[in-house]
Protein backbone atom coordinates (compact mmCIF):
# COMPACT_ATOMS: atom_id res chain seq x y z
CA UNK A 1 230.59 46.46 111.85
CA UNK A 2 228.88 44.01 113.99
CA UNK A 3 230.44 40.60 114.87
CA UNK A 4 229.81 38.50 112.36
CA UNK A 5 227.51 34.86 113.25
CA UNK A 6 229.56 32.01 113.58
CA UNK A 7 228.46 30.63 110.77
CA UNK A 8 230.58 33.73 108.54
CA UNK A 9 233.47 32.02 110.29
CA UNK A 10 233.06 29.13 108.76
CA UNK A 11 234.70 29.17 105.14
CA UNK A 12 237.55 31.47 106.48
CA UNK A 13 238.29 28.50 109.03
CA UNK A 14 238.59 25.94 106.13
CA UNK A 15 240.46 28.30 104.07
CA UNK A 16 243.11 28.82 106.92
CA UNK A 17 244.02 24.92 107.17
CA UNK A 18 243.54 24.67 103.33
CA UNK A 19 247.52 24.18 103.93
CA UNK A 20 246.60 20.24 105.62
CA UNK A 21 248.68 20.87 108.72
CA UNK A 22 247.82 20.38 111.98
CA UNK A 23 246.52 23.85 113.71
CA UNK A 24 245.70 25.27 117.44
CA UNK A 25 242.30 25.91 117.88
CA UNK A 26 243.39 29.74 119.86
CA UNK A 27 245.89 30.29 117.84
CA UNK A 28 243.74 29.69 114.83
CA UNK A 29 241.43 31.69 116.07
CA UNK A 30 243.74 34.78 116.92
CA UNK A 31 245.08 34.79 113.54
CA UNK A 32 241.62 34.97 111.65
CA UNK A 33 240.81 37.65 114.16
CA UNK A 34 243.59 39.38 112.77
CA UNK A 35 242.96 38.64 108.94
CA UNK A 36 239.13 39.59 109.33
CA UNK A 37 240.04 42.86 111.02
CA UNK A 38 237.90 41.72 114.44
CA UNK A 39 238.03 44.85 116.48
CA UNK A 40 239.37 45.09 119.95
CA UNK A 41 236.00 45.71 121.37
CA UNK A 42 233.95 42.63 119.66
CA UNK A 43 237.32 40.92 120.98
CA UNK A 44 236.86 42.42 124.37
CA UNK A 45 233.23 41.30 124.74
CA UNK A 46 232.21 38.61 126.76
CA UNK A 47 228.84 36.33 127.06
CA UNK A 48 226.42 37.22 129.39
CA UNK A 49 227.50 34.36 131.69
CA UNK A 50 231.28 35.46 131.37
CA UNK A 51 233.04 32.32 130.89
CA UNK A 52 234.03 33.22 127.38
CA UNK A 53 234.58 36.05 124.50
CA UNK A 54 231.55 36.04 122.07
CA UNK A 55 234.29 35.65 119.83
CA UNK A 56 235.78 32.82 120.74
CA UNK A 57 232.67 31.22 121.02
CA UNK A 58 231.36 32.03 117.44
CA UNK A 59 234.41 30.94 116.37
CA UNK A 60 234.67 27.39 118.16
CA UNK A 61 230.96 26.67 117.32
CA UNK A 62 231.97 27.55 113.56
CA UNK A 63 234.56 24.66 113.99
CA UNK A 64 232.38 22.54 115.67
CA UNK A 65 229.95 22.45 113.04
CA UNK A 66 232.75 21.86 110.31
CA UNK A 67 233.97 19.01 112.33
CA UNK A 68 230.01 17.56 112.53
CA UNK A 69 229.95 17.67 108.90
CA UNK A 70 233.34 16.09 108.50
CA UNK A 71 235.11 19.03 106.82
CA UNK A 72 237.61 19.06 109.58
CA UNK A 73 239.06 16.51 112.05
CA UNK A 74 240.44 16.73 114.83
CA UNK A 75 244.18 16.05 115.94
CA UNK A 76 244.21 15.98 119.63
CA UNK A 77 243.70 17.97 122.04
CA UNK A 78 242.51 21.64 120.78
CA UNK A 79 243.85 21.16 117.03
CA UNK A 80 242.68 20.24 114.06
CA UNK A 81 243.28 19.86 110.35
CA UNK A 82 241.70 20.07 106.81
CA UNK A 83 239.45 16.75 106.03
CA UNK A 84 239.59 15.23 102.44
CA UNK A 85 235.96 16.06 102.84
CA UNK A 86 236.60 19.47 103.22
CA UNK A 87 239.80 19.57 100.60
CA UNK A 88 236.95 18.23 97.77
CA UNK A 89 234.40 21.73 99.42
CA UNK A 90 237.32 23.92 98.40
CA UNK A 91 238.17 22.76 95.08
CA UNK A 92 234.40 23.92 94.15
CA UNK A 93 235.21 27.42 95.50
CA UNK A 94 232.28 27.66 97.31
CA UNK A 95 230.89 31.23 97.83
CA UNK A 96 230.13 30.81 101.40
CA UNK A 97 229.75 27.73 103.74
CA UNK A 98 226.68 28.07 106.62
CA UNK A 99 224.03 25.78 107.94
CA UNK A 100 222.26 25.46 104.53
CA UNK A 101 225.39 24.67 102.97
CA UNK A 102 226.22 21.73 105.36
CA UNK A 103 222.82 20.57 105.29
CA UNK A 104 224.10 18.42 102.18
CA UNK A 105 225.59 16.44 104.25
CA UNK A 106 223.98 13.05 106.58
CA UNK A 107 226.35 14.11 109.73
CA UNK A 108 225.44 17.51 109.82
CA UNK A 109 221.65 17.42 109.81
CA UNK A 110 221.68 14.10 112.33
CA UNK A 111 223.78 16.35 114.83
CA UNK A 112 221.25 19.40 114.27
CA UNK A 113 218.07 17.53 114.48
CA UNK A 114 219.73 16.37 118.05
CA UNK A 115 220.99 20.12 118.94
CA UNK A 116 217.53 21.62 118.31
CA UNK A 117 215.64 18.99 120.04
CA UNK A 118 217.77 19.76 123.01
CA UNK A 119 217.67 23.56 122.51
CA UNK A 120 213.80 23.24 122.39
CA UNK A 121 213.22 21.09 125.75
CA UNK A 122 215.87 23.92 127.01
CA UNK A 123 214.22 27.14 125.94
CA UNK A 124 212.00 29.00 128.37
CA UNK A 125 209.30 29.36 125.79
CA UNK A 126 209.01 29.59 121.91
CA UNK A 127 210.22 33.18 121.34
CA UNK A 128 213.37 32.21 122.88
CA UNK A 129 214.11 29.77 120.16
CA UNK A 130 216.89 31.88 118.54
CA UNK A 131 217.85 33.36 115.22
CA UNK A 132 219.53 30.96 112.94
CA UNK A 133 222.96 32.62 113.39
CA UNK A 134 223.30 32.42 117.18
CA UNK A 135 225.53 29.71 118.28
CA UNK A 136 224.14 26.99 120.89
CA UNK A 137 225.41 28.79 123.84
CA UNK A 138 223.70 32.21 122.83
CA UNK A 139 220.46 30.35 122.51
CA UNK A 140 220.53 28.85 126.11
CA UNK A 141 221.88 32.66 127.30
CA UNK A 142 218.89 34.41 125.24
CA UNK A 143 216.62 31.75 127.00
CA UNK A 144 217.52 32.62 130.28
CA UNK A 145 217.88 35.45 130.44
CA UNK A 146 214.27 35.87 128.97
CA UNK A 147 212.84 34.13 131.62
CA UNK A 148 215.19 36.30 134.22
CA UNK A 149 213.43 39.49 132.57
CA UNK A 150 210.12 37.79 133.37
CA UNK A 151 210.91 37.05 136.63
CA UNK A 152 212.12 40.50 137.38
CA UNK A 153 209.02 42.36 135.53
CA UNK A 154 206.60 39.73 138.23
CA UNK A 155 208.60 40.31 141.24
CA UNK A 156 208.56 44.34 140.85
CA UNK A 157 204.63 43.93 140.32
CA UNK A 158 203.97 41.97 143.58
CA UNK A 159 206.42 44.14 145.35
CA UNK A 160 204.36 47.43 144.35
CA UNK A 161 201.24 45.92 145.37
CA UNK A 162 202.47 44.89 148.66
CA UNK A 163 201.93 47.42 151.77
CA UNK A 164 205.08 49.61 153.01
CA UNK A 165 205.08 47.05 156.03
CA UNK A 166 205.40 44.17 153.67
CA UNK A 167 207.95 46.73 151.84
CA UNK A 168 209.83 46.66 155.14
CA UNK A 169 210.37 43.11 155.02
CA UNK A 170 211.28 42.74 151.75
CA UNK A 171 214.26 44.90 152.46
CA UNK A 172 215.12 43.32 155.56
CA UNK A 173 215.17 39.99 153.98
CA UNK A 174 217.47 41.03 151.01
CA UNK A 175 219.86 42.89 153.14
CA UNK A 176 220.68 40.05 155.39
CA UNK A 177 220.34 37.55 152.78
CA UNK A 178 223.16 39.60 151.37
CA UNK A 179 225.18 39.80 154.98
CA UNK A 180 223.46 42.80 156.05
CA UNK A 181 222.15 43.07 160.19
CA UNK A 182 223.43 39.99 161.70
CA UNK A 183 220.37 37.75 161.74
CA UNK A 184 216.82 38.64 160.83
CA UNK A 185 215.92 39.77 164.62
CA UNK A 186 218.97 42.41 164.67
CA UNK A 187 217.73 43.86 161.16
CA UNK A 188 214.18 44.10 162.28
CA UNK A 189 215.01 45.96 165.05
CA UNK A 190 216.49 48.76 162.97
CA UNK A 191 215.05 48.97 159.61
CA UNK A 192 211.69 50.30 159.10
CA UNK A 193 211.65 51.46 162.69
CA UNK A 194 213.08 54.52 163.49
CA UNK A 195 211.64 57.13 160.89
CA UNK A 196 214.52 59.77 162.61
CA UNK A 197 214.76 62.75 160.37
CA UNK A 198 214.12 61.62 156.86
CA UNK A 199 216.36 57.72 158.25
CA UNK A 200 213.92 54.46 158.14
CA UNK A 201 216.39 52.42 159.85
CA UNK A 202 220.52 51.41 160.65
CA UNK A 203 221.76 48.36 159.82
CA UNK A 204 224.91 46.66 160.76
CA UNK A 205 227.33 46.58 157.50
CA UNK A 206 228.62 43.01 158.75
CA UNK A 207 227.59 40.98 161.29
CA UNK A 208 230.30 41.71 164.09
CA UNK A 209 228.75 45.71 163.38
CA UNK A 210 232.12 47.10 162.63
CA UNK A 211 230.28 49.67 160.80
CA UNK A 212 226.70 51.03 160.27
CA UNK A 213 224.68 51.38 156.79
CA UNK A 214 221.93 54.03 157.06
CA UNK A 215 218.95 53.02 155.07
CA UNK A 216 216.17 54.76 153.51
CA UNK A 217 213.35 52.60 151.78
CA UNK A 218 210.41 54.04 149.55
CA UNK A 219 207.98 51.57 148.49
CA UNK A 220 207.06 53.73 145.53
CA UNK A 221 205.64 53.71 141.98
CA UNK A 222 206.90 56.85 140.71
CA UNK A 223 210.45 58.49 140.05
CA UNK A 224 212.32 59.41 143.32
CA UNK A 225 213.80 63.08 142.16
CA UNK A 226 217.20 64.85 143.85
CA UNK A 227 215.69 66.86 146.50
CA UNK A 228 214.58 63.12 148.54
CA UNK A 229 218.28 62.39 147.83
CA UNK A 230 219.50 65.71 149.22
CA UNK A 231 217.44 65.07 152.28
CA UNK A 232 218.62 61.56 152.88
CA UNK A 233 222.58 63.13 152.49
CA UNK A 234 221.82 66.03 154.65
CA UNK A 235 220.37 63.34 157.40
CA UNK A 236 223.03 61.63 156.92
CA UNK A 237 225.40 64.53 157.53
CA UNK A 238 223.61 65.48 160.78
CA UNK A 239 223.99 61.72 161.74
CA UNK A 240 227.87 62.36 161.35
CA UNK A 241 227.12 58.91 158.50
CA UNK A 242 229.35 57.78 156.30
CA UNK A 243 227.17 55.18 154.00
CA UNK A 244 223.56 55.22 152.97
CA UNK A 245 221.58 52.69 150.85
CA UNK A 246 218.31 54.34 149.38
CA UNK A 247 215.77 51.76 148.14
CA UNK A 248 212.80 52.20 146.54
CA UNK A 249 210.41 50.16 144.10
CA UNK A 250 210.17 53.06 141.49
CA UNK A 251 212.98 54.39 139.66
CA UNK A 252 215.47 57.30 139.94
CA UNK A 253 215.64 60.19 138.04
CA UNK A 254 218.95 61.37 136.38
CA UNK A 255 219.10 64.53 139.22
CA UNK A 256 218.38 61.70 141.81
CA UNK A 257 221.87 60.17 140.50
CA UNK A 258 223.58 62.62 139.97
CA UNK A 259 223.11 64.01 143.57
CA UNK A 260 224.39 60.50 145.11
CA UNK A 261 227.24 60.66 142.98
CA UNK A 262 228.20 63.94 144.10
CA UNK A 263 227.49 63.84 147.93
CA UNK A 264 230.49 63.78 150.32
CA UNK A 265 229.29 60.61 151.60
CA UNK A 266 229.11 56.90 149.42
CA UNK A 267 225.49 56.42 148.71
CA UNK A 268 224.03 53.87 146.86
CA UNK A 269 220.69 54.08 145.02
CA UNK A 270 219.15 50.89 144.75
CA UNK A 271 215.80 51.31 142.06
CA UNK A 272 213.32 48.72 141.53
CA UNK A 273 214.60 46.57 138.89
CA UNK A 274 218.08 46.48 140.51
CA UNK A 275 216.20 45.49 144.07
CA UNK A 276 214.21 42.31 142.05
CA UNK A 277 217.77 41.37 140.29
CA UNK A 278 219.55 41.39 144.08
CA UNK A 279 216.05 39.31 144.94
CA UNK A 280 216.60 36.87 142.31
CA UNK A 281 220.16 36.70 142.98
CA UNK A 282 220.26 36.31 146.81
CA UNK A 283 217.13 33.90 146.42
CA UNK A 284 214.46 36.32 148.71
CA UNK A 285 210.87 35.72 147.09
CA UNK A 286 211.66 33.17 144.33
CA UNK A 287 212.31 29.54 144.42
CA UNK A 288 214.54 27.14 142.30
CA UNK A 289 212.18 25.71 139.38
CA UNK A 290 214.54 24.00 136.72
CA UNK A 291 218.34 23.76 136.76
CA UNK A 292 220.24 22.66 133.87
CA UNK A 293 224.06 21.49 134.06
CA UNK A 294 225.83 22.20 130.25
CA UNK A 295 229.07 19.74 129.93
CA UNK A 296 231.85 19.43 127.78
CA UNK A 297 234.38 17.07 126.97
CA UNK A 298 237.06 16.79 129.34
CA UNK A 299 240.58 16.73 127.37
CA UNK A 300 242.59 15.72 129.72
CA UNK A 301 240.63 12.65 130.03
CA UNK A 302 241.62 11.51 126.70
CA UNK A 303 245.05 12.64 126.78
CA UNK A 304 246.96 9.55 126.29
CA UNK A 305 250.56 9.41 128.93
């Protein structure tokens, strides 16, 4: 079974402080893990930014929302108890509560008419509004990384279309932009120059050259199959190498990966997707366009001595 929206979350929550006392927000939330029967793994997982369990987050959004619609209150800092509003939902033994539910109530639709106003100016573009049953946080995730997959999908077309020089310098840029070659004169002096029996280049592994990468960079379209790999490994070998990077801006077949893994020596296959990703992520042929800062309320600040 899936894990459930945060919105499923919600009646269970007002159930467990049906009691009126004063409860922990974690350890409320570990103990309806426990009574729903939340499996290890949907415990385990994380959000795609990996600040926090999808669990935890479904769960805390759930309480969020009961709090907006004045169902719970809060009791300082990370508890909470049953609100007389919420003591008068029970007594009706609703069904279920979600979003439709609490739209009976003034507090809950003026805080969503606010959330998806700010979700919208947010969102990378309409289809990245999300389904109703994603929490806030999931939204903004979905958003970005929808515009990440764009960016990727763009930078692997202009990459392709570029000549093997320009090729050259897109790996030359990455690698020291990741601490690669010392400074962009050492790199260029290696990579994309030597063509030595099946090797494009040598690149320092840090910038004092305590060790050397060996590098082998394919600027194609199609699948790069085991025997290239073999080739690279046995050059390699005669090189007395201990590391190679192979780069291309095609893709790998399952042979091609299965070779690397089982050659002697550490290679690592870098395909085109994971070469825009390091791109993005090291900041070599993109620039910033919108940044967006998501805060929360500081506790401690309202933590009375």
């Amino acid at each position: 079974m899936p894990l459930p929206s945060y919105q499923y979350f919600m009646l269970p929550i007002l159930r467990l402080a049906s009691d009126g006392q004063e409860h922990s927000v974690r350890d409320s939330a570990s103990a309806l893990a426990i009574q729903l029967k939340i499996s290890q793994q949907d415990l385990d997982e994380v959000l795609p930014s990996g600040g926090q369990s999808r669990y935890y987050n479904r769960f805390t959004w759930a309480l969020t929302y009961l709090y907006k619609s004045m169902l719970v209150e809060k009791t300082g800092r990370g508890r909470f108890r049953i609100a007389p509003r919420g003591i008068d939902v029970l007594k009706a033994n609703p069904q279920k509560i979600d979003n439709a539910f609490l739209d009976q109530f003034d507090e809950f639709r003026s805080f969503r008419t606010k959330s998806d106003k700010t979700i919208a100016a947010t969102s990378a573009s309409p289809a990245a509004t999300s389904p109703e049953n994603a929490t806030p946080d999931e939204r903004l995730e979905s958003a970005y990384q929808e515009s990440r997959d764009a960016v990727v999908s763009e930078l692997l077309q202009r990459v392709r279309a570029g000549s093997p020089k320009f090729f050259e310098q897109v790996v030359i840029d990455l690698l020291v932009a990741m601490g690669y070659g010392g400074s962009h004169a050492d790199a260029a002096q290696v990579v994309g120059k030597s063509g030595d029996d099946g090797i494009d280049g040598v690149i320092k592994e840090d910038r004092l050259g305590l060790d050397m990468v060996y590098v082998q960079a394919k600027r194609w379209e199609g699948s790069v199959g085991p025997g290239e790999i073999d080739k690279f490994v046995g050059s390699l070998s005669r090189k007395k190498a201990h590391k190679g990077v192979f780069i291309t801006s095609g893709s790998f077949t399952a042979g091609a990966r299965n070779a690397a893994h089982e050659a002697a020596l550490k290679i690592v296959l870098i395909d085109g997707d994971e070469l825009a990703e390091l791109m993005i992520d090291h900041g070599v042929g993109v620039a910033q366009f919108k940044s967006y800062i998501i805060k929360r309320v500081d506790g401690d600040y309202f933590d009375e001595a």
